[in-house]
Each structure stands twice: as C-alpha cells, then as structure tokens.
Protein backbone atom coordinates (compact mmCIF):
# COMPACT_ATOMS: atom_id res chain seq x y z
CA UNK A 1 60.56 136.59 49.54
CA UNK A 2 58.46 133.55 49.42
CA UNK A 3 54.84 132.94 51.07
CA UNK A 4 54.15 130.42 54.15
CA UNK A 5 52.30 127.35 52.63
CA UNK A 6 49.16 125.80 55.23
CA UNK A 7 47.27 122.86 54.22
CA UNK A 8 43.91 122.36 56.00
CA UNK A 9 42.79 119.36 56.14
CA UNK A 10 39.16 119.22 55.80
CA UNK A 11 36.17 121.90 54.51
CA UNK A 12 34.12 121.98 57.17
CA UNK A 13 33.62 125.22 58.82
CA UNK A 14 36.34 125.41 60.85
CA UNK A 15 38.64 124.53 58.11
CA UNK A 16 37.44 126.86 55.83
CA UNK A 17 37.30 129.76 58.39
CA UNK A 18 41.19 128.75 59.52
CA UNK A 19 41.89 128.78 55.46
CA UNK A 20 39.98 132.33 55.43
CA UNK A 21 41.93 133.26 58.26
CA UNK A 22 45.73 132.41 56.90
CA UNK A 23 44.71 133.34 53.52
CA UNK A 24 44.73 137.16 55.01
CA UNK A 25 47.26 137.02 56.48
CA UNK A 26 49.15 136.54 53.67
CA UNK A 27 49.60 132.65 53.84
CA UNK A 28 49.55 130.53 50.57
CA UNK A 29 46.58 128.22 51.56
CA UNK A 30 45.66 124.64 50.83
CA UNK A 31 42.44 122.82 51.62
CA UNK A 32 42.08 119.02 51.15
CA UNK A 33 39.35 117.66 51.50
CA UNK A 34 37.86 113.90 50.64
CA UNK A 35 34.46 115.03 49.36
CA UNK A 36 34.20 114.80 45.45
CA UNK A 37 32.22 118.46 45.79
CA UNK A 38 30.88 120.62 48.49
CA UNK A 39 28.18 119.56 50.27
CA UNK A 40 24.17 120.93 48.89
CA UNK A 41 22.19 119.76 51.40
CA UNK A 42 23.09 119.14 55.17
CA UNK A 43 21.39 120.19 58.44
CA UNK A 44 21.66 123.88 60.09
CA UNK A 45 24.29 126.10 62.93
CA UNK A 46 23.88 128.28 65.04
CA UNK A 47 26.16 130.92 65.03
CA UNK A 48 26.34 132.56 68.97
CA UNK A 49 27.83 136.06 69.44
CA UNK A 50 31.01 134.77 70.05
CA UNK A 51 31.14 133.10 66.60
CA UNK A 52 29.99 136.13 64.85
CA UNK A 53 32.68 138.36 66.87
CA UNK A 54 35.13 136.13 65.45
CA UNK A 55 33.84 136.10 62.04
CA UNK A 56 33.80 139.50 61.72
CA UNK A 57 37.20 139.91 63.06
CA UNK A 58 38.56 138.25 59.65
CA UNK A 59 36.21 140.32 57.65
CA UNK A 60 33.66 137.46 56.83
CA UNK A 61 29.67 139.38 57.60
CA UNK A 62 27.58 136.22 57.38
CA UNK A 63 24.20 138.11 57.52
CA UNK A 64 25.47 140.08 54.33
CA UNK A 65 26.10 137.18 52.78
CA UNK A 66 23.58 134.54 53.86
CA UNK A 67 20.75 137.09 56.09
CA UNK A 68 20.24 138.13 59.20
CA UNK A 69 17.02 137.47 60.06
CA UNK A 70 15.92 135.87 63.72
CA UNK A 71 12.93 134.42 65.70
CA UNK A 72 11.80 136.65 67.42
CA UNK A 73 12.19 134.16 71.21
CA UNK A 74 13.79 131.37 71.99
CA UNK A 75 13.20 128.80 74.84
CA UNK A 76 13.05 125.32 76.07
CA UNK A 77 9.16 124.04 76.22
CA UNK A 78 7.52 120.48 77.27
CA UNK A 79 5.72 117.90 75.18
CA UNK A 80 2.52 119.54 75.79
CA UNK A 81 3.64 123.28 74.50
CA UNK A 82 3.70 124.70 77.84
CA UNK A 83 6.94 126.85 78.18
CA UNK A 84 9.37 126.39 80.89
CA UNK A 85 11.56 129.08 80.01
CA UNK A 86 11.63 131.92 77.03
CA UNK A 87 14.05 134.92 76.38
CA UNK A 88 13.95 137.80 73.45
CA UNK A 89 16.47 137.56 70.97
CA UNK A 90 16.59 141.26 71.42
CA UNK A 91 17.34 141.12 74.94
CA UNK A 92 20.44 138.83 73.80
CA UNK A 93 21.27 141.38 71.38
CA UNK A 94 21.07 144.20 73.98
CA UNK A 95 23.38 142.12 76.37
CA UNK A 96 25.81 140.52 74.40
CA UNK A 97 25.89 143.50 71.16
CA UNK A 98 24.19 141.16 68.42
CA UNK A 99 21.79 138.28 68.46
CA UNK A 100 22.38 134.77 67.11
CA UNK A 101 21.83 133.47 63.61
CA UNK A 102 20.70 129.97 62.27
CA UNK A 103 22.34 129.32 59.10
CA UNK A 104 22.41 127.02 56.42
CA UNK A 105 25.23 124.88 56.71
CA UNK A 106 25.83 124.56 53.19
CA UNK A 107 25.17 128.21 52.77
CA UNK A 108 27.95 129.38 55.67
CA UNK A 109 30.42 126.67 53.75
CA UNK A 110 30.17 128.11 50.54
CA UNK A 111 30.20 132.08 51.96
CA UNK A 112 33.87 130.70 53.01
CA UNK A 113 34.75 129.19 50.61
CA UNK A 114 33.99 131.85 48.10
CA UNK A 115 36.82 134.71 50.17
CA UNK A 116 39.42 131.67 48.72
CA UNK A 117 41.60 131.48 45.77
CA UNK A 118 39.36 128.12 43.63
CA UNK A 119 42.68 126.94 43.11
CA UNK A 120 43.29 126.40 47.11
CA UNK A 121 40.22 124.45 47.33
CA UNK A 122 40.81 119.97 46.37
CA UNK A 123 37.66 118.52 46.47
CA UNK A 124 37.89 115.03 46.04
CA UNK A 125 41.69 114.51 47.89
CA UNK A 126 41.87 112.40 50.56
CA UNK A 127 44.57 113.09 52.95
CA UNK A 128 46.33 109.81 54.14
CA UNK A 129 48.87 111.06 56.72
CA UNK A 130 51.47 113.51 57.52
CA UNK A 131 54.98 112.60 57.38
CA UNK A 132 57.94 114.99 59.21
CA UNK A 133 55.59 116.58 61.62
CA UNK A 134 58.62 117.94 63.88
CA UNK A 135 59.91 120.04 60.80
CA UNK A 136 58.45 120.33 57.34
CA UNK A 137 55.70 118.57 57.22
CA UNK A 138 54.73 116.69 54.06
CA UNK A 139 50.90 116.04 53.62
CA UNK A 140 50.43 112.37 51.80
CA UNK A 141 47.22 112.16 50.14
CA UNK A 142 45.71 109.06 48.02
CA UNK A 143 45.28 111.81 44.66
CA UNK A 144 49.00 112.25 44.37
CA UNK A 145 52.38 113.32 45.64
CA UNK A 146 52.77 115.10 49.23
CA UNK A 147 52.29 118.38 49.65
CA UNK A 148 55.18 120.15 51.44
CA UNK A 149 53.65 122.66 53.67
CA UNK A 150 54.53 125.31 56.81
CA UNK A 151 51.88 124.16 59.24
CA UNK A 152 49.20 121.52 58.70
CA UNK A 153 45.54 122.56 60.37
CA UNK A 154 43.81 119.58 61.37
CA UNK A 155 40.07 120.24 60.36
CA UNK A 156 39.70 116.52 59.73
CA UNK A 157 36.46 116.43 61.80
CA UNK A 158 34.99 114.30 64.96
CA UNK A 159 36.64 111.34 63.71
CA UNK A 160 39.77 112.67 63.08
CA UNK A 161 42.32 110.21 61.50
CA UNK A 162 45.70 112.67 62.23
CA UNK A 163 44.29 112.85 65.92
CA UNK A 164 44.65 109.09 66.08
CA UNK A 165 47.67 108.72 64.32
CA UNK A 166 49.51 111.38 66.52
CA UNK A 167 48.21 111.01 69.63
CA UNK A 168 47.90 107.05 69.83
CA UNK A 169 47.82 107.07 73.39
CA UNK A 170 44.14 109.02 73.65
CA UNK A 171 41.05 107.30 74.90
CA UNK A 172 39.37 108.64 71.36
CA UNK A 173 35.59 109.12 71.81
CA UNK A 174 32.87 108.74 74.61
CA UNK A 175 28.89 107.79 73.22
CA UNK A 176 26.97 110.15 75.02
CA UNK A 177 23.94 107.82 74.99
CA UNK A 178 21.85 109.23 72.26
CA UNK A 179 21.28 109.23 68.60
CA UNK A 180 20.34 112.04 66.58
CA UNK A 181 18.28 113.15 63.47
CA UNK A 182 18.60 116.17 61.87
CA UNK A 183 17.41 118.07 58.68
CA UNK A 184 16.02 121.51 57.11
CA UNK A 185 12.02 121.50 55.66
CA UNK A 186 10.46 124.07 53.74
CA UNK A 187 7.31 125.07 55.87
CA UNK A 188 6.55 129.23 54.87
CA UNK A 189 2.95 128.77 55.94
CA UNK A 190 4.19 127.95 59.46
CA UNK A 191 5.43 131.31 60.04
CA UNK A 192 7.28 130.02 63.40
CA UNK A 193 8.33 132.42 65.23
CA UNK A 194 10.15 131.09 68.01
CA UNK A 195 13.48 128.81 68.28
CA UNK A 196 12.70 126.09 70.69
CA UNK A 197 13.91 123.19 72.36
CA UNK A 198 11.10 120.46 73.54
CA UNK A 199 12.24 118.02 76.27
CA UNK A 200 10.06 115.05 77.07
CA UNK A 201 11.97 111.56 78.95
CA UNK A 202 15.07 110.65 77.01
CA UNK A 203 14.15 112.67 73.64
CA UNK A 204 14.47 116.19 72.48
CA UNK A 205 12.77 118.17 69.33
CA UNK A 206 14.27 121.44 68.26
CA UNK A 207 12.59 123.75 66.05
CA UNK A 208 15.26 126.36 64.58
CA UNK A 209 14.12 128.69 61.48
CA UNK A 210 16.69 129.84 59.57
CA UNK A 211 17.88 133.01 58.27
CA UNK A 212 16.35 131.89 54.40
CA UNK A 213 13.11 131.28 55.87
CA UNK A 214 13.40 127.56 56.61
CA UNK A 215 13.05 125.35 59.24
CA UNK A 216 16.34 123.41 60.83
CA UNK A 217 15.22 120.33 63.06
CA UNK A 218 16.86 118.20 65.55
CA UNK A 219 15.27 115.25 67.52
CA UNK A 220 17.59 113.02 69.63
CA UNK A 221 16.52 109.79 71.93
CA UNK A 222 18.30 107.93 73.88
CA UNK A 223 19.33 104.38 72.28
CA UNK A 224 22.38 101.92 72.48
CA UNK A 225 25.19 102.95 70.10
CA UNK A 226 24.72 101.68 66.56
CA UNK A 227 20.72 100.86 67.01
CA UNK A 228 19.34 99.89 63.90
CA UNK A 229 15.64 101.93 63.14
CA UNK A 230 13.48 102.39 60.64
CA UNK A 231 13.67 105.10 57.94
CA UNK A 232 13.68 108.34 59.77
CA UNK A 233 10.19 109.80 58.69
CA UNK A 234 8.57 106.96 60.46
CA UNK A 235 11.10 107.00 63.23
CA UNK A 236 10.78 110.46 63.59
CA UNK A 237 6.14 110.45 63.73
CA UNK A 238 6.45 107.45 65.84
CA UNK A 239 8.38 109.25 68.38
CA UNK A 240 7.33 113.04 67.90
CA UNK A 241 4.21 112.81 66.22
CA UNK A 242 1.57 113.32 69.05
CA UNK A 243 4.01 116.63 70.53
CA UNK A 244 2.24 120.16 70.58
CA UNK A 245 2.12 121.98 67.53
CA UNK A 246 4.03 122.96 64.95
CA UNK A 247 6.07 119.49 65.55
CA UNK A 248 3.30 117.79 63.76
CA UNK A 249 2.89 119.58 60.61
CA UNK A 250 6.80 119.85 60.40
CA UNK A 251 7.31 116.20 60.63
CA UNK A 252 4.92 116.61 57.47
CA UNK A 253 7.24 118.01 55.62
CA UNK A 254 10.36 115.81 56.36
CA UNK A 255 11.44 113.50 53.94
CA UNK A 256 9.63 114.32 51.20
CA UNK A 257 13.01 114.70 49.21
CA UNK A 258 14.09 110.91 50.47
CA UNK A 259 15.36 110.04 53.64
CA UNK A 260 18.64 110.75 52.34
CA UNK A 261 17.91 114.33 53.30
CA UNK A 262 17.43 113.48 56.75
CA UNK A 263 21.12 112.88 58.79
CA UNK A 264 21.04 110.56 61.74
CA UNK A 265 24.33 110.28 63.98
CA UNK A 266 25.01 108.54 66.88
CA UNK A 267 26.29 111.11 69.43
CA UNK A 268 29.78 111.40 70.50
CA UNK A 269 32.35 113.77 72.31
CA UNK A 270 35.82 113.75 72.88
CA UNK A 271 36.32 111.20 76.63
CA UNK A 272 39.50 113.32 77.66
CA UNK A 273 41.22 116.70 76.35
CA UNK A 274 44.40 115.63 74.07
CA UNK A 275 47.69 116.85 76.14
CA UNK A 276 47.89 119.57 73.83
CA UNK A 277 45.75 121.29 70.40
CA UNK A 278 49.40 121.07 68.42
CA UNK A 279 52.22 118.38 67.84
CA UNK A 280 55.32 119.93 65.75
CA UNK A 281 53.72 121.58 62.74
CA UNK A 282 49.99 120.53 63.13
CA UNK A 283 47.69 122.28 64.81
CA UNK A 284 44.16 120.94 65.72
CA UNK A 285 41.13 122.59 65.98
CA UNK A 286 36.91 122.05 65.62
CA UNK A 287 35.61 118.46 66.61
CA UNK A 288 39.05 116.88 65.69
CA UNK A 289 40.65 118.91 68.60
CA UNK A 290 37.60 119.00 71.01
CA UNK A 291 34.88 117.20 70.13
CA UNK A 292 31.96 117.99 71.96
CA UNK A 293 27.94 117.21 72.16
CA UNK A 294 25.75 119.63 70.52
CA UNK A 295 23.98 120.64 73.88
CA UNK A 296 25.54 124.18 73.94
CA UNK A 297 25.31 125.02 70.05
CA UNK A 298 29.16 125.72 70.49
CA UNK A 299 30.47 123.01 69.03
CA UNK A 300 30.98 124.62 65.32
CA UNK A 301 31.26 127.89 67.16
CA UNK A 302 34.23 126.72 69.39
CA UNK A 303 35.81 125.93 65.94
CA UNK A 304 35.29 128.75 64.36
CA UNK A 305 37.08 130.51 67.23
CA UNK A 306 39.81 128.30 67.15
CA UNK A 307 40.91 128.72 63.60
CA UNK A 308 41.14 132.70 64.41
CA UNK A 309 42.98 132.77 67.15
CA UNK A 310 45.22 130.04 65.79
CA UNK A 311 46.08 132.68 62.52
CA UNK A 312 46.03 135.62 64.56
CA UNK A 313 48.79 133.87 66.49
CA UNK A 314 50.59 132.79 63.71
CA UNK A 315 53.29 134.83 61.74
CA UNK A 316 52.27 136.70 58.63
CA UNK A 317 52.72 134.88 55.29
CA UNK A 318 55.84 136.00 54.27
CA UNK A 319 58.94 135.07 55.62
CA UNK A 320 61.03 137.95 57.05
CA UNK A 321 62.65 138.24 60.76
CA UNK A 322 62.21 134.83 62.84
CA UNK A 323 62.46 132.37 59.98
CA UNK A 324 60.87 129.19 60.57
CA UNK A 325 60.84 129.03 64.28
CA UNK A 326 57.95 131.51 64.07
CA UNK A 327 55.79 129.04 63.65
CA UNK A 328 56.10 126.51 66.71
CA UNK A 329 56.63 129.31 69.22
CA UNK A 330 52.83 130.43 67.70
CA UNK A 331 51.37 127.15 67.81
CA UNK A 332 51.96 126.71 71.52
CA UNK A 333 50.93 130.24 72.11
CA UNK A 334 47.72 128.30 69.74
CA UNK A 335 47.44 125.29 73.19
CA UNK A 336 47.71 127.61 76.18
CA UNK A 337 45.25 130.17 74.51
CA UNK A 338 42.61 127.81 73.63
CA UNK A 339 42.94 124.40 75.47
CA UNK A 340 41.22 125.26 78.83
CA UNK A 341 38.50 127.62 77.31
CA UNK A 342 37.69 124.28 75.01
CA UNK A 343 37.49 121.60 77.38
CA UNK A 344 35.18 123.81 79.89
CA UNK A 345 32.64 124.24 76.99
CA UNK A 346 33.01 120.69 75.97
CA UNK A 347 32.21 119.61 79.57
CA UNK A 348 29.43 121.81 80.11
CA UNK A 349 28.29 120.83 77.81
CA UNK A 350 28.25 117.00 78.43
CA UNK A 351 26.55 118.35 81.54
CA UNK A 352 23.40 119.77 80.06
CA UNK A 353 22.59 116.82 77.88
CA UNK A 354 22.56 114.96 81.39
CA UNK A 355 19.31 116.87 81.82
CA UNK A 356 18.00 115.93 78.40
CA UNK A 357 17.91 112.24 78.85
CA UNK A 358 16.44 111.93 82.24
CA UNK A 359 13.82 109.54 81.76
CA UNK A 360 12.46 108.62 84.87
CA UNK A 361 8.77 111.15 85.51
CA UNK A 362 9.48 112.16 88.74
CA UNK A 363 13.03 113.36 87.89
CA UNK A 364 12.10 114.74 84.77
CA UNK A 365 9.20 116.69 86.67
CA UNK A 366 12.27 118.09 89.29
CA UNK A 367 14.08 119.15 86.14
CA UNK A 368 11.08 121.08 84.64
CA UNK A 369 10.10 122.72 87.64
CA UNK A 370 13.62 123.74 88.37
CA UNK A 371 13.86 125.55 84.71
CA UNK A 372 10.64 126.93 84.93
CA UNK A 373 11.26 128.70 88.51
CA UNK A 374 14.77 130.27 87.38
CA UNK A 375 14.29 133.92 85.93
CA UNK A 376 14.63 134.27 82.48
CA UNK A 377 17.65 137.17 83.13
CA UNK A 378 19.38 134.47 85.51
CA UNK A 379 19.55 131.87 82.52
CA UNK A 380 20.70 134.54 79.79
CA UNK A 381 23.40 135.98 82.42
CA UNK A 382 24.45 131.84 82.63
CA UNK A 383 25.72 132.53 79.03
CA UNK A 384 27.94 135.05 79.33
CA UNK A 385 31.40 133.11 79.96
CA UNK A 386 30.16 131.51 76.70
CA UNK A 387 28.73 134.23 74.38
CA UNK A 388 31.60 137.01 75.79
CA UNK A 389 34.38 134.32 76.45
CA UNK A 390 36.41 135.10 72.59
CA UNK A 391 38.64 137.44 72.61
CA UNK A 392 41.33 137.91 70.26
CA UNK A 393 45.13 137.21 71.87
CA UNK A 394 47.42 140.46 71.33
C-alpha cells in the first residue's frame, strides 16, 4: 500500500502548517519553495485564539516551542498617548479560553518546519506551473523534472502565480491605499507593556512585543501605489517621530542593522473571492486564496485555519477504500467549508482600515470619539465570530 504524495507550494506559514497537517495524516509531503534558505529575519504575527485552536488541533504548542508570554493590555490610542480604547489580555483569555501571542515570524516558520521530514523541505526550487490539474497533477519547477503528486496546496503567497494561471479570468488584486513598514527592534529597557495601535490622519504605528522579549512594529500611511521614499529610518522619524512615547525611543532602535531589516510593502487584498478555493487537484489557501489587509491580524491566521481544515478533510495517506476519487470529493468539501468564512474576514477587514486612513480632522475626531464611547466588553464581544469562528468539520 503506497502513501498519498502533496506538494505545497510555498513555506510560508500556511504552507508549512498544511505540510504539518498532511504529514500526520499519513501523507508523503513535499514543500517547494523559491527561497535559497529559510528566512532569519522578517517582521512579527499575531496568532488569535482561533489560530492557536487550530494549531493545537495538529499537535503543534507554539508557546512550548517559541513562549507564551503577553502584554499585559492591548488597545488602540491617539498621537498624543491618550487611549481611546484598552482591554486585558486576561479578559480575552477568560472569554475566548487562551489569549493571543506575537511571534517571531521566523521563529513560528522554523517550529513548523522542524515537525517535517528535512528531506520534504526544497529550498531553493522554484515552482513554474502545474500541468494535468484535472487528474494527476505534475508540479514543473525550474530545479528539475516534475514532481508527480496527489493534490497540489497552493501556499504560493499574495501574489500567487498558480492563482493567475488557473483562474485567468480574476480581477487579481485591489491597492488598499497605503504602504507599509514593518520590523522587530531589540528595546529590553522599554519594558512595554501594552500592544497598541496609534491612529493619527492617514497613518498608523503599532507597537507589538513579542513572546522573546522584542518589539514587532508596523507604521502604514497612506500614499499612491509604488511611491518612491527615502530609506525607512528617516521615513519612519519624519512621520512618527514627534508621537507619544515609547514611539520615539523605538524608532531609535530601527535600522541599526541596515534598512534591509526594515520591510516596506505596498498594501494589497484580494478585489473579488475566486469562484472557488480548489480547481481539480489544487487546493488554495493563505493570501494566494484570500488575500486580505492586515487590519484584523487574521490574515496569517485565516491561513493557518485553512490548511487544517483542508487535511482534516482530506483522506488519510494511504490508499485503501475510495481510491483516488477521495480526493476531489474532499477538496470541495475544502470550498464550501471555508470560502464564505474567508471572504467575510477579508471584507471586514477592508472595512476597518477605512477607519485608519481617514484624514480629514473633523472625521477623524467622529471616529475617535465613537471608539472611545463604546465599552470595552462591547468591542471584545465584536470578536467573537472571529476568535470562536474555527471549528474543525466532522
């Protein structure tokens, strides 16, 4: 009896967690991915309670692995410092059975990548298509021959090239009017203790620490696609540098590596759901399948869900009962059970960063104001479709 052969394509985290996934389930697993090595520095994630739920239901404990330390509150403030709104992590953790954790990027990948086989990870091989979708797929890559394969997960990221090829008729991706910096400083006399969000008129600062004891940041400001600025430490005082404390002192620290260790992206999201997350043998799922903006902090959770589901609905590895036609009946069982649940959060969340980029004073006043009045319990209890939406399919 021979094992089920998935190649993911791409080792981002919802690759990785799909290729977790399959891997125990008894699946022979393949990841591609065009990077010569993994990544060793990148920016941070938040991991929600729905993430974590759906981590641990493959058996992957992230705070064992990476920490689990948390601020202590987290809220949305204004330039000044005043708060307009604030919540306990532990009065997340009493509602939703856990609180959220900020991770390392790099540090989640590798966790992942370390429950594989090293021979299932290729580093440095670049997939260039996917030939017989309909019935065995063969993955072409630009190392070497194809790779015949069972299923073929699409992890291939925001700018997905098998989204294109196989759904040519898709309006591809809408600018959502900003651009974004982002990057993780060493600050351990800071002692921050709170996760925050600042809004001013058309920009954003978020302060994150992380579960090591570092600081993720995030500024965005709303530009024309493909702006040209200077480096991003200058970029980044000009802008931020007169906002309350500790945005000061942080933007101290950025950079001092090179400002290669600060990323800046123009944001994007998906413009319109694809018809469906799976065509023949591929299945999509993260930011090639549902691209969304970063407004939420669901946009690697949403993937992470999707690559469990997607293996829980699969067949087990091995071939027995239900040959091949296993795997097609699962993958649209894969599109009803995840397509509407990921378009809602990708709208939503399209809908928040509306607020974010207000720029005239007297709206962005209204907006304040309106955040500031709504009870702290009202907000958290606005999470709930989001933080207690995964649940596993039978």
């Amino acid at each position: 009896m021979t094992n089920r052969h998935a190649v993911v394509v791409g080792a981002g985290i919802g690759g990785l967690t799909g290729a977790v996934a399959l891997h125990r389930r008894g699946w022979r697993v393949t990841v591609c991915e065009r990077s010569p090595e993994p990544p060793a520095t990148g920016a941070g994630i938040g991991l929600a309670p729905n993430a974590l739920r759906a981590l641990d239901a493959v058996g992957v404990d992230v705070s064992r692995a990476i920490g689990g330390a948390v601020p202590a509150t987290m809220g949305v403030r204004r330039p000044d410092g005043r708060w307009l709104t604030r919540a306990g992590t532990a009065d997340m953790a009493a509602r939703y059975g856990m609180a959220p954790l900020a991770v390392p990027r790099p540090a989640l990948t590798a966790t992942l990548a370390a429950a594989l086989p090293p021979s299932a990870l290729r580093y440095g091989t670049e997939v260039t298509g996917v030939d017989d979708a309909e019935d065995r797929p063969t993955v072409r890559t630009a190392a070497g021959p194809g790779i015949r394969a069972d299923l073929v997960v699409a992890a291939d990221g925001i700018h997905s090239p098998l989204r294109r090829a196989h759904f040519p008729a898709h309006p591809g991706l809408h600018y959502l009017g900003e651009t974004a910096w982002r990057t993780i400083v060493d600050a351990p006399d800071l002692r921050i203790p709170a996760m925050s969000e600042t809004w001013g008129r058309g920009e954003r600062f978020g302060v994150t620490p992380l579960v090591d004891g570092r600081y993720y940041l995030y500024a965005t400001a709303v530009v024309p696609p493909d702006t040209r600025l200077t480096d991003p430490r200058t970029e980044l005082r000009r802008r931020f540098g007169t906002w309350h404390d500790p945005i000061p002192a942080l933007l101290d620290r950025v950079g001092r590596q090179g400002a290669a260790d600060v990323l800046r992206n123009d944001l994007y999201d998906l413009a319109a759901p694809l018809p469906y997350l799976h065509h023949g043998r591929i299945a999509w799922l993260g930011d090639a399948a549902h691209a969304m903006a970063p407004n939420l902090g669901q946009g690697g959770c949403q993937a992470i869900e999707d690559a469990v589901v997607l293996a829980r609905l699969l067949p087990a590895g091995e071939r027995g009962d239900g040959g091949d036609t296993a795997v097609p009946a699962a993958l649209a069982a894969y599109t009803a059970a995840r397509h509407a649940r990921t378009d809602a959060v990708r709208l939503r969340a399209r809908r928040v960063g509306r607020l974010g980029v207000l720029r005239n004073p007297v709206v962005a006043a209204v907006r304040d104001l309106a955040v500031r009045v709504t009870p702290a319990r009202l907000a958290l209890r606005g999470m709930d479709d989001l933080f207690n939406g995964f649940r596993l399919p039978a």
